[in-house]
N, C-alpha and C. Protein backbone atom coordinates (compact mmCIF):
# COMPACT_ATOMS: atom_id res chain seq x y z
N UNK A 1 107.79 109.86 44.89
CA UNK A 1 107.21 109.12 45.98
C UNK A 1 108.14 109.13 47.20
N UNK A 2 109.45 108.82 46.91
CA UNK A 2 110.17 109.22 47.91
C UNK A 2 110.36 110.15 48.83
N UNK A 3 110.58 111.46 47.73
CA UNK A 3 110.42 112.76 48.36
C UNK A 3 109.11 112.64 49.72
N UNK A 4 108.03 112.52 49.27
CA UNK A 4 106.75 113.05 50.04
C UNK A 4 106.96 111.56 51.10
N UNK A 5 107.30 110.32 50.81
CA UNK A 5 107.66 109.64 51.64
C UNK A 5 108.46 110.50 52.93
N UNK A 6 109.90 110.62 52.64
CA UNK A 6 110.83 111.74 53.47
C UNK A 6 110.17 113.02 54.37
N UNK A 7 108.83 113.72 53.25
CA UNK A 7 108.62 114.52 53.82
C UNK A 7 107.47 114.59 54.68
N UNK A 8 106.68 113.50 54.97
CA UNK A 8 106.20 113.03 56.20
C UNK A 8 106.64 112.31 57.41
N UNK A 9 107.92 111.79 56.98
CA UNK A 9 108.46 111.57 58.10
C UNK A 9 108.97 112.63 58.75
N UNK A 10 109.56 113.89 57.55
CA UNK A 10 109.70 114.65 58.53
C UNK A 10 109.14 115.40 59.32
N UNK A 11 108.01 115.38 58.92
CA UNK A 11 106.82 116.59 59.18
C UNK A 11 106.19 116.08 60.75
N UNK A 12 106.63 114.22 60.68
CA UNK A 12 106.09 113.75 61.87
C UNK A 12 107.31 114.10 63.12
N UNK A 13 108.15 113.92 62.71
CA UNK A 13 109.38 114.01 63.64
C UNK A 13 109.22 115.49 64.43
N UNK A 14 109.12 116.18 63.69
CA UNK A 14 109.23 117.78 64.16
C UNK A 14 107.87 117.98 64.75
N UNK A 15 107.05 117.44 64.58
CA UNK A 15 105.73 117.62 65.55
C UNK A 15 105.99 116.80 66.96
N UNK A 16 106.76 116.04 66.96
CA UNK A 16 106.90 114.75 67.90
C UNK A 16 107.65 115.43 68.74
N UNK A 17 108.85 116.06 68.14
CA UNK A 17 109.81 116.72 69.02
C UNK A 17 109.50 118.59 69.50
N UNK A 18 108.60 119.06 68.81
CA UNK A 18 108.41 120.51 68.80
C UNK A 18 107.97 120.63 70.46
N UNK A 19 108.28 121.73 70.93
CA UNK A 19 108.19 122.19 72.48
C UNK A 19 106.69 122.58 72.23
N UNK A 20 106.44 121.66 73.41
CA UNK A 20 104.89 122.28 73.87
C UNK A 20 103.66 121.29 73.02
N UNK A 21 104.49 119.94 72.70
CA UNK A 21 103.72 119.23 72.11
C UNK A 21 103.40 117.97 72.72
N UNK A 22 104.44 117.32 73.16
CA UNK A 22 104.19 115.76 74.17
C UNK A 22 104.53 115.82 75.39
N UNK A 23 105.67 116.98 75.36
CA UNK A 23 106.51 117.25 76.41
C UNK A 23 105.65 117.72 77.74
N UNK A 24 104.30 118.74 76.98
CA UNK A 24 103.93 119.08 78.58
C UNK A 24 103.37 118.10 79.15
N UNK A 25 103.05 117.12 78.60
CA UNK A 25 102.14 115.87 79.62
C UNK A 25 102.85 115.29 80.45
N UNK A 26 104.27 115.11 79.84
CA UNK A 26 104.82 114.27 80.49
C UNK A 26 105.18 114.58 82.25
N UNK A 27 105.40 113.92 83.28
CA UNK A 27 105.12 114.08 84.69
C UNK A 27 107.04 114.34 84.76
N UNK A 28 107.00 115.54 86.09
CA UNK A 28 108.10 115.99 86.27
C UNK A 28 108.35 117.10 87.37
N UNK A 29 109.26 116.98 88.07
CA UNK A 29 108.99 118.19 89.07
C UNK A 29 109.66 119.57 88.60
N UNK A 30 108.83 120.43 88.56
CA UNK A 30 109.07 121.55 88.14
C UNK A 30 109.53 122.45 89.03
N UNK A 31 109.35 122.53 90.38
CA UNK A 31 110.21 123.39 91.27
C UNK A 31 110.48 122.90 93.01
N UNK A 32 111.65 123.20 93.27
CA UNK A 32 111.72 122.72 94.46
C UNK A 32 112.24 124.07 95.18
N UNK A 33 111.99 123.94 96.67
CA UNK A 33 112.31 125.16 96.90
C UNK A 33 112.47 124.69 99.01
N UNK A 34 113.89 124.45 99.18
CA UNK A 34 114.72 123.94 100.42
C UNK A 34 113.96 125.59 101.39
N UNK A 35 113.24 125.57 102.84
CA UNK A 35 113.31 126.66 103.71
C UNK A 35 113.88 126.16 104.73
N UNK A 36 114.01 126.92 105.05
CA UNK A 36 114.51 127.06 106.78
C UNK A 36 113.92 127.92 107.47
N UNK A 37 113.02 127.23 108.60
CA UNK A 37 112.16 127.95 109.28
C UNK A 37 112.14 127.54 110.71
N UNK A 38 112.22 127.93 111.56
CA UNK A 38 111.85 127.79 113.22
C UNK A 38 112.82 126.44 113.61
N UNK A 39 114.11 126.78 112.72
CA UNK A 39 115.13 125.33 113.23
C UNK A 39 114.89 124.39 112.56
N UNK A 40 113.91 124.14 111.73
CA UNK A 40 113.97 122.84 110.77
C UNK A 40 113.87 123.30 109.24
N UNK A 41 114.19 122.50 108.21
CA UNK A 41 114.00 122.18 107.36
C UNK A 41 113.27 121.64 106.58
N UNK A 42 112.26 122.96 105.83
CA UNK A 42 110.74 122.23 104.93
C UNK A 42 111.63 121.92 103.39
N UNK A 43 110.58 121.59 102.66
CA UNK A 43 110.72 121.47 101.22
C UNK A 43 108.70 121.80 100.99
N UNK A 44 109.08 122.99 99.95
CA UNK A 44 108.44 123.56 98.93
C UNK A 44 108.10 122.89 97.33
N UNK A 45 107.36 122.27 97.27
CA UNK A 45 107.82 121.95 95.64
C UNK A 45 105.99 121.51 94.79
N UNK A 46 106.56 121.61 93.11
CA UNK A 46 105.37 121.88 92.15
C UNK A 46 105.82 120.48 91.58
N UNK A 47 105.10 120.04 91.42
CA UNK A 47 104.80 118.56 90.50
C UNK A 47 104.17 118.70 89.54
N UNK A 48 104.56 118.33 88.25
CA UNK A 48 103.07 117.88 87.11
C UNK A 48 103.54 116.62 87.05
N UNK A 49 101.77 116.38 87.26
CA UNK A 49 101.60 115.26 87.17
C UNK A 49 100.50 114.43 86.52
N UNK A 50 100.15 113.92 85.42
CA UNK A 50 98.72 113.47 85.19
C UNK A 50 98.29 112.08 85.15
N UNK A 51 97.17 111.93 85.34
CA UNK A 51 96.56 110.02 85.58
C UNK A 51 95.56 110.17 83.89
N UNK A 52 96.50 108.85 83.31
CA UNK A 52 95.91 108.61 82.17
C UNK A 52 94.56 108.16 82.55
N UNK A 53 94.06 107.61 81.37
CA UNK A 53 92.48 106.91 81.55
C UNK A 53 92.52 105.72 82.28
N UNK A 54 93.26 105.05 82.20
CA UNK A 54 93.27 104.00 82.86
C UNK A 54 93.30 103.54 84.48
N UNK A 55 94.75 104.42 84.80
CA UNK A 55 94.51 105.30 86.29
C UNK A 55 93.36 105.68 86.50
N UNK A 56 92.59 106.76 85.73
CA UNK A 56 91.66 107.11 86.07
C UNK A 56 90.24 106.56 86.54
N UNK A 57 90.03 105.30 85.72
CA UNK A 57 89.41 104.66 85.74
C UNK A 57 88.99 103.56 86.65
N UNK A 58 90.20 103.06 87.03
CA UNK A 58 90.31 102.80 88.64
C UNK A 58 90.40 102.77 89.64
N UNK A 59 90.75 104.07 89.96
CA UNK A 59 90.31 104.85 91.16
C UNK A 59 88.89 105.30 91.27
N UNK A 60 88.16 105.64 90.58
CA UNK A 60 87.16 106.36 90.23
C UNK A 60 86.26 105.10 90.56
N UNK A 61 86.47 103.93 90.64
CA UNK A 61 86.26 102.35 90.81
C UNK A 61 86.22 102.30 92.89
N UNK A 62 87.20 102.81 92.67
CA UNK A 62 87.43 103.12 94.40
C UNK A 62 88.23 101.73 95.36
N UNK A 63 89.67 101.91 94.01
CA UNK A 63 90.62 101.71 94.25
C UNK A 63 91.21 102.46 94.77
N UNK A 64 91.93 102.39 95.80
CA UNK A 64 92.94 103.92 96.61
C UNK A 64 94.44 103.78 95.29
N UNK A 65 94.75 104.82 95.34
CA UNK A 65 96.45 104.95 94.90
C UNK A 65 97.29 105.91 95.62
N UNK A 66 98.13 104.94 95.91
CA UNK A 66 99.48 106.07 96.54
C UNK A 66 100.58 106.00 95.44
N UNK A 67 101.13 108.13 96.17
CA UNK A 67 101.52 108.82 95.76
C UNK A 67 103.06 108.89 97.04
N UNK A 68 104.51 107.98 96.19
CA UNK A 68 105.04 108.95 97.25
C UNK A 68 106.23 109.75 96.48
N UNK A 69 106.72 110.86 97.61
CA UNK A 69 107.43 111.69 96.73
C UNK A 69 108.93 111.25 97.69
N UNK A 70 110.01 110.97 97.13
CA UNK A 70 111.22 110.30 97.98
C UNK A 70 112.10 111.89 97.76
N UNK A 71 113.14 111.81 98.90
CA UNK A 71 113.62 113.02 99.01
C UNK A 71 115.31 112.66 99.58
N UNK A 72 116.16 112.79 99.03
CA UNK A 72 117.59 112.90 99.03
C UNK A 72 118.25 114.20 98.92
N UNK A 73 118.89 114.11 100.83
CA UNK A 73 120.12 115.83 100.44
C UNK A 73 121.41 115.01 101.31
N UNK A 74 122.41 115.36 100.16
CA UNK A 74 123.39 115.35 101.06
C UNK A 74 124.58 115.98 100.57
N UNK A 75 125.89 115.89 101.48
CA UNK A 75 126.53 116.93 101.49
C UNK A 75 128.22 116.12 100.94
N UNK A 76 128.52 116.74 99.81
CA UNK A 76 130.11 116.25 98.84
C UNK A 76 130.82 116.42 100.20
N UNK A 77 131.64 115.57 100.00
CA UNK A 77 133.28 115.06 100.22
C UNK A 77 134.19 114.92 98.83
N UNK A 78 135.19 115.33 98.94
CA UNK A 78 136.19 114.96 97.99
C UNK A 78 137.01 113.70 98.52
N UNK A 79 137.12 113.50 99.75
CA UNK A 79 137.81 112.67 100.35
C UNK A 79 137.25 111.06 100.83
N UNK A 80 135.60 110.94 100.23
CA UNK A 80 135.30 110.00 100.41
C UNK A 80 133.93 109.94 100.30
N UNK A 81 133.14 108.96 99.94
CA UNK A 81 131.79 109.03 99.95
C UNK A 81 130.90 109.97 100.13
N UNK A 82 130.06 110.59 99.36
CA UNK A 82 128.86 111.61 100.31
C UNK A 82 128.65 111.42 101.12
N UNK A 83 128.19 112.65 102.39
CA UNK A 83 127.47 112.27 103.32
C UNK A 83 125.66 112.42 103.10
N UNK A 84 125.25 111.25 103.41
CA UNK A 84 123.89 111.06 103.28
C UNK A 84 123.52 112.04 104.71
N UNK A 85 122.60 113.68 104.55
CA UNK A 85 122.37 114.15 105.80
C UNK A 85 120.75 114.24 105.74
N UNK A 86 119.99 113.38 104.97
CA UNK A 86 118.66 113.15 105.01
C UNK A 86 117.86 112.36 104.07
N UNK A 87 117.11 111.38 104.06
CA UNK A 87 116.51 110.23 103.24
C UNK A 87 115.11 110.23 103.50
N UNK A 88 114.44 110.56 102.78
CA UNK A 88 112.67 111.18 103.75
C UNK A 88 112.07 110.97 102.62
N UNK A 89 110.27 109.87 103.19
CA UNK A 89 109.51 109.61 102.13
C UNK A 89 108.42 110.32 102.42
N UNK A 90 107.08 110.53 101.63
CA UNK A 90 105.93 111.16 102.22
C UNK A 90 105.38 110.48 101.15
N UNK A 91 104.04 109.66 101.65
CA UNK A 91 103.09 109.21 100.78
C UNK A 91 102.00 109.51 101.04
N UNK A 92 101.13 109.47 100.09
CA UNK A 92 99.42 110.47 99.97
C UNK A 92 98.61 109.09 99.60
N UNK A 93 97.78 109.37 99.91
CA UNK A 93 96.34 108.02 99.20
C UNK A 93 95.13 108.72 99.02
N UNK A 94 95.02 109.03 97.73
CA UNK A 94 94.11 109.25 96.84
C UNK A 94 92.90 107.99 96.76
N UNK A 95 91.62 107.98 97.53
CA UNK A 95 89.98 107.04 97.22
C UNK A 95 89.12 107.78 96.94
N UNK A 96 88.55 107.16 96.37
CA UNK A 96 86.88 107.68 96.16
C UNK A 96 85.78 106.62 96.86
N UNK A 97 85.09 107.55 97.41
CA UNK A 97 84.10 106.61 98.25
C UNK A 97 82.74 106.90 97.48
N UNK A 98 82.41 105.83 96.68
CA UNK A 98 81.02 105.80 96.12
C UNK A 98 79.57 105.71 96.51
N UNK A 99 79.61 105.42 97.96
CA UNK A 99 78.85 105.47 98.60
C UNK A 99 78.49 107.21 99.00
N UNK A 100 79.62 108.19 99.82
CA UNK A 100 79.32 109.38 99.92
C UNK A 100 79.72 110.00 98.55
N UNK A 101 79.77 109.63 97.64
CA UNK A 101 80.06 110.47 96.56
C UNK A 101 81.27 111.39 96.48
N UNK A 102 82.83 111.15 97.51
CA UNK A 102 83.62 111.94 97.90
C UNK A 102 84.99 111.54 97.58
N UNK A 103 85.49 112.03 97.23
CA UNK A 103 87.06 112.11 97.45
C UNK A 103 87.76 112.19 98.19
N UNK A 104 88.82 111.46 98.56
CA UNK A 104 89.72 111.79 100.27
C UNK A 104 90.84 111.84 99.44
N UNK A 105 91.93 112.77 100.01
CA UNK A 105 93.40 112.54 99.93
C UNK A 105 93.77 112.79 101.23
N UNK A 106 95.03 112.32 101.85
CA UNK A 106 95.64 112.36 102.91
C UNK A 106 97.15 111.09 103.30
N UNK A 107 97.58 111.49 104.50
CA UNK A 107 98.88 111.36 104.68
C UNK A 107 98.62 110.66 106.12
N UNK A 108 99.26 109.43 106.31
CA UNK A 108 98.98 108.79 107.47
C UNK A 108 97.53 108.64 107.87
N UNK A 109 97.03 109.14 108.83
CA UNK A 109 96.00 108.85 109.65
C UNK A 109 94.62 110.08 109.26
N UNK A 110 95.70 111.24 108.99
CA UNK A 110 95.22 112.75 108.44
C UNK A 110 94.57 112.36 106.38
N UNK A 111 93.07 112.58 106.89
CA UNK A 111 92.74 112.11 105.19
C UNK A 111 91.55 113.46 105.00
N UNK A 112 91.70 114.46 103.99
CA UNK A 112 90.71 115.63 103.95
C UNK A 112 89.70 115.37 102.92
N UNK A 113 88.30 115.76 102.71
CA UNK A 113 87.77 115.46 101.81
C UNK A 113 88.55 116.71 100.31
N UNK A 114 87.99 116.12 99.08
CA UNK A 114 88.11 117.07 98.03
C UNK A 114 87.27 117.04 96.97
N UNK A 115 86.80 117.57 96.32
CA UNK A 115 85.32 117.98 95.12
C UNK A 115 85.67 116.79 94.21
N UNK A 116 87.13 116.99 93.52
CA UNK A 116 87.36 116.56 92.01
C UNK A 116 88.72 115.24 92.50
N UNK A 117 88.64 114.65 91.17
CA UNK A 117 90.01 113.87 91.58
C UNK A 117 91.28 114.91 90.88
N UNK A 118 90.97 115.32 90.16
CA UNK A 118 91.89 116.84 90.30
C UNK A 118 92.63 117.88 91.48
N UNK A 119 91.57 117.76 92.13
CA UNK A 119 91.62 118.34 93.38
C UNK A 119 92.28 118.00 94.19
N UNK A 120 92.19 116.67 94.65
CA UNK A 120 93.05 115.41 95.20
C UNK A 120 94.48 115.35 94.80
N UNK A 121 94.46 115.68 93.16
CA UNK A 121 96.02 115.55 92.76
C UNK A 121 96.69 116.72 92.93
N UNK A 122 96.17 117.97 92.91
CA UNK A 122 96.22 118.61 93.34
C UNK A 122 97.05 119.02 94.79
N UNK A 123 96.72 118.30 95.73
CA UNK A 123 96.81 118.37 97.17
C UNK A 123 98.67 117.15 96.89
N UNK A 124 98.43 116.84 95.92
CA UNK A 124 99.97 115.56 96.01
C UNK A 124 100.47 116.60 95.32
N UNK A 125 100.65 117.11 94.42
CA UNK A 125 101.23 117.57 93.65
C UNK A 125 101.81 118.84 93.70
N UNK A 126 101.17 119.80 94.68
CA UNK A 126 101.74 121.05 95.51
C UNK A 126 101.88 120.46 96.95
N UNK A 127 103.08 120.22 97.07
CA UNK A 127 104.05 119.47 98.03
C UNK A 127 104.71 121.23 98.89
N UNK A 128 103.78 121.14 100.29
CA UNK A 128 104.01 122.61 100.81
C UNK A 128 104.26 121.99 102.39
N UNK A 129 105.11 122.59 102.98
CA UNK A 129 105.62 122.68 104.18
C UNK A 129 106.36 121.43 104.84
N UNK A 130 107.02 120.55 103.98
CA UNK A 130 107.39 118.88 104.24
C UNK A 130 108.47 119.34 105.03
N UNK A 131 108.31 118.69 106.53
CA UNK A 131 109.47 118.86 107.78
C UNK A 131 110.47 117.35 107.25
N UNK A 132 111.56 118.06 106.86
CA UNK A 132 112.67 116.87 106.45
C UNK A 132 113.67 116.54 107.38
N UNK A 133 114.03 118.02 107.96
CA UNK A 133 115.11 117.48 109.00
C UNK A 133 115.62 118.39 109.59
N UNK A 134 115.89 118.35 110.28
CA UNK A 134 116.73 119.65 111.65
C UNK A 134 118.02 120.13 111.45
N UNK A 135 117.76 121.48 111.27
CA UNK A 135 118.63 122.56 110.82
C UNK A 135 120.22 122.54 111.86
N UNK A 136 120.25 121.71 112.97
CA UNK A 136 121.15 120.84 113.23
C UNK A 136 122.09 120.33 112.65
N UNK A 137 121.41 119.48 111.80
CA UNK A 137 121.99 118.43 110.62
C UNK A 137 122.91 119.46 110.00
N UNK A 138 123.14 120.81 109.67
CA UNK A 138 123.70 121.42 108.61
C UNK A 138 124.55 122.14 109.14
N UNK A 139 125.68 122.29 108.05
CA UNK A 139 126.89 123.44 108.40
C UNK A 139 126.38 124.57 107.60
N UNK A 140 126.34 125.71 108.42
CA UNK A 140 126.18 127.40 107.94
C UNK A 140 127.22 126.89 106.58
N UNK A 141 126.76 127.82 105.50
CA UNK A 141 127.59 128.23 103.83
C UNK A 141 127.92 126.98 103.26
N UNK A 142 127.55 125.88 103.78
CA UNK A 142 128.31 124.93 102.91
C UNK A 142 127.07 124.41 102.02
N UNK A 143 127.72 123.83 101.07
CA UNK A 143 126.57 123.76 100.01
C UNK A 143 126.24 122.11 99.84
N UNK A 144 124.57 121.95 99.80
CA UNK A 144 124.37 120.55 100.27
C UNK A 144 123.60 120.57 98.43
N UNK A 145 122.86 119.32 98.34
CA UNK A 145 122.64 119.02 97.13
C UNK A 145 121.83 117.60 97.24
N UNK A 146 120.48 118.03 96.79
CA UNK A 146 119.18 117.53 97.33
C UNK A 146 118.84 116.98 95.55
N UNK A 147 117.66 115.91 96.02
CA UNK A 147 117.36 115.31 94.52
C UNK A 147 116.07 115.12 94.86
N UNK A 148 114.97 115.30 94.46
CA UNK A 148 113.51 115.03 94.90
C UNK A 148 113.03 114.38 93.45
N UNK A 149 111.62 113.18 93.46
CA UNK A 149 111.07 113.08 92.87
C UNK A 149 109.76 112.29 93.59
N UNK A 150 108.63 111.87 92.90
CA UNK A 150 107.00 111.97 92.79
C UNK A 150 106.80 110.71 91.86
N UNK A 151 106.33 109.95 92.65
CA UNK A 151 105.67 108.17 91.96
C UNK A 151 104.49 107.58 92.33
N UNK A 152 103.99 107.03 91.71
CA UNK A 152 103.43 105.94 92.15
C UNK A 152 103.25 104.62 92.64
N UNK A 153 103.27 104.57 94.12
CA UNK A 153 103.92 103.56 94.86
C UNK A 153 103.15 102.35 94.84
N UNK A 154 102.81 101.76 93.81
CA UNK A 154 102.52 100.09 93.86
C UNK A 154 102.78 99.19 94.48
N UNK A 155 103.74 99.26 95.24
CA UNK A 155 103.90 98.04 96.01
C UNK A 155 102.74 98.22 97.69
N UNK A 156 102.14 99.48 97.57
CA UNK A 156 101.18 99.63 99.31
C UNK A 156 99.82 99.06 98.15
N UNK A 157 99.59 98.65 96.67
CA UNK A 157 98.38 98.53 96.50
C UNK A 157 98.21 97.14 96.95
N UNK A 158 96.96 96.46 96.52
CA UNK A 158 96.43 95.06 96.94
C UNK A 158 96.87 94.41 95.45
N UNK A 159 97.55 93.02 96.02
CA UNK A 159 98.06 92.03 95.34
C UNK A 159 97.48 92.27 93.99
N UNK A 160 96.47 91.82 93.74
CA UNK A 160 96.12 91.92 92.61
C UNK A 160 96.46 92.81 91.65
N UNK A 161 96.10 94.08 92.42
CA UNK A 161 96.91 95.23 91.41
C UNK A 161 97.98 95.13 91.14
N UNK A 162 99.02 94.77 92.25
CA UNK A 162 100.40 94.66 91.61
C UNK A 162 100.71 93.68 90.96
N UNK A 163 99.91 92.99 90.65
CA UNK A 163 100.63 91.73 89.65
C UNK A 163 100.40 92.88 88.29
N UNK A 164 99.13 92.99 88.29
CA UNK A 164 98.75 94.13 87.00
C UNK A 164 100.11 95.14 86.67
N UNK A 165 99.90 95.89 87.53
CA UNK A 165 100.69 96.89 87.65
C UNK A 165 102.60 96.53 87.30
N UNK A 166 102.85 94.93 87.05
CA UNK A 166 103.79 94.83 86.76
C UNK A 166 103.85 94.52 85.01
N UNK A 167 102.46 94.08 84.81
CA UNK A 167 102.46 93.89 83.32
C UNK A 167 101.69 95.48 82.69
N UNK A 168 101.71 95.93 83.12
CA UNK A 168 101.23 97.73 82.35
C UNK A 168 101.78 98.60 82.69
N UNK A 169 102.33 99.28 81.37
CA UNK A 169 103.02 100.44 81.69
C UNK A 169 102.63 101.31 82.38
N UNK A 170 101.03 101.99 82.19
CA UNK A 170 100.00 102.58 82.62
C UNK A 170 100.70 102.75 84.30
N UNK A 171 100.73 101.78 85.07
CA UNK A 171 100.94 101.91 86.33
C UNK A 171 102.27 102.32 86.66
N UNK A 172 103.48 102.66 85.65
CA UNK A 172 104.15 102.86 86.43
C UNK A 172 105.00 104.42 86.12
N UNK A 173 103.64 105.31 86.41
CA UNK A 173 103.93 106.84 86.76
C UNK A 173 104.52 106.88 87.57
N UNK A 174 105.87 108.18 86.88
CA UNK A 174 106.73 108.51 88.00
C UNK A 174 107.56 109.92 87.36
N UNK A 175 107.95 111.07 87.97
CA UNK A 175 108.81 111.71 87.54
C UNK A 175 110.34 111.30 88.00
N UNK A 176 111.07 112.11 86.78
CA UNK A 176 112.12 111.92 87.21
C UNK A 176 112.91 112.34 88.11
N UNK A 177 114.03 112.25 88.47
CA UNK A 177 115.09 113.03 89.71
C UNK A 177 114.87 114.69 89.42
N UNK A 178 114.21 115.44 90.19
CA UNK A 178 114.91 116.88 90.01
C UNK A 178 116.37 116.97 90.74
N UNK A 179 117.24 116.93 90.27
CA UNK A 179 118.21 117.98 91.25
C UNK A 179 118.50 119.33 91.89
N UNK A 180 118.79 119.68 93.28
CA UNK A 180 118.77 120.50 93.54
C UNK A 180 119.68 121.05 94.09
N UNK A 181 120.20 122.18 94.77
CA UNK A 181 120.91 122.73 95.46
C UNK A 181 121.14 123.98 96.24
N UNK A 182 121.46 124.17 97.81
CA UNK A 182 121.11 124.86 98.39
C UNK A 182 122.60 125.06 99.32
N UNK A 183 122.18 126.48 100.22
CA UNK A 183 122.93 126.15 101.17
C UNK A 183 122.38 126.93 102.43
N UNK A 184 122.97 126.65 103.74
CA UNK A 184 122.05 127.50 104.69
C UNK A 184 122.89 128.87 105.50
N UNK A 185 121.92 130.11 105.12
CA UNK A 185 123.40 131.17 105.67
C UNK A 185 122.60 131.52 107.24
N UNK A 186 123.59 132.07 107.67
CA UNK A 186 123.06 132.79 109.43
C UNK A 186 122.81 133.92 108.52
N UNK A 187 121.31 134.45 109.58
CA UNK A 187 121.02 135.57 109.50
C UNK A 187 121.56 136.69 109.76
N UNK A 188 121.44 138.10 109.64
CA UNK A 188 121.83 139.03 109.74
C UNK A 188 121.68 139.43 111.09
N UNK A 189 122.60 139.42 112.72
CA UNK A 189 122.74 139.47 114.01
C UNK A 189 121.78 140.97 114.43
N UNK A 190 121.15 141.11 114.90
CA UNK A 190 120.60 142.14 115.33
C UNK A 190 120.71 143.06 116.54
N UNK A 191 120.89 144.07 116.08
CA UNK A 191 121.46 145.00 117.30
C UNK A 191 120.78 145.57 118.24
């Protein structure tokens, strides 16, 4: 009895822990990618991210939810504190309007329609052309070191929700820190 006791626990453990079993659900940024373009500084980046049922269920209600993704680069000292050379938020709001039968996601004032709430997450979750900061800010070759991550920002919902949202786990999607690192070279001078 023991034995087969032992050997369901183990049988559970190794399913629990095996790659490609809990792990892909879980929310996380999978790529970040620092440009430099026309004097400023974008960020490129892939999110997974998914809305359990519950999330789901309340939006779909036509509750809005924001999405923000917080963004940290800065540049080592040995001689004293980092320098903080950029601190930049971007938040999205994901509604459904039951009346037109539609989906909006958007950023400030800018809100686009979309088919699916997939679609919508979609639009948060491929994080493309984010202006962070002016290529100013940076020393040519030196190497800076950026941390990005992707949440769900409860505190822009309505009271009510956040009282909720403090007693359920459900609400409090978030990936963790990616770390990153970059540096910026001069181009090749042209003759």
């Amino acid at each position: 009895m023991l034995r087969i006791l032992f050997f369901l626990v183990l049988c559970v453990s190794m399913a629990v822990s095996a790659p490609g079993s809990l792990a892909d659900n879980e929310a996380q940024v999978l790529r970040v990618d620092p440009v430099a373009r026309d004097g400023r500084l974008y960020i490129d980046a892939d999110v997974q991210l998914q809305l359990d049922g519950d999330l789901r269920n309340v939006v779909q209600r036509g509750v809005p939810l924001y999405f923000t993704a917080d963004l940290e680069i800065v540049s080592k000292r040995w001689w004293w504190f980092d320098k903080t050379v950029t601190k930049e938020q971007l938040t999205w709001r994901i509604v459904y309007n039951a009346l037109t039968r539609q989906w909006r996601v958007g950023t400030g004032e800018l809100s686009l329609p979309e088919a699916s709430l997939d679609d919508a997450l979609a639009r948060v979750t491929k994080i493309r052309g984010w202006d962070v900061a002016d290529l100013r800010d940076f020393t040519y070759d030196d190497t800076y070191y950026g941390r990005l991550r992707l949440r769900l920002d409860t505190s822009l919902l309505a009271r009510p929700f956040q009282v909720d949202a403090l007693n359920s786990s459900a609400w409090s999607l978030a990936t963790p820190w990616k770390d990153f690192s970059f540096s910026i070279s001069v181009g090749e001078p042209r003759p």
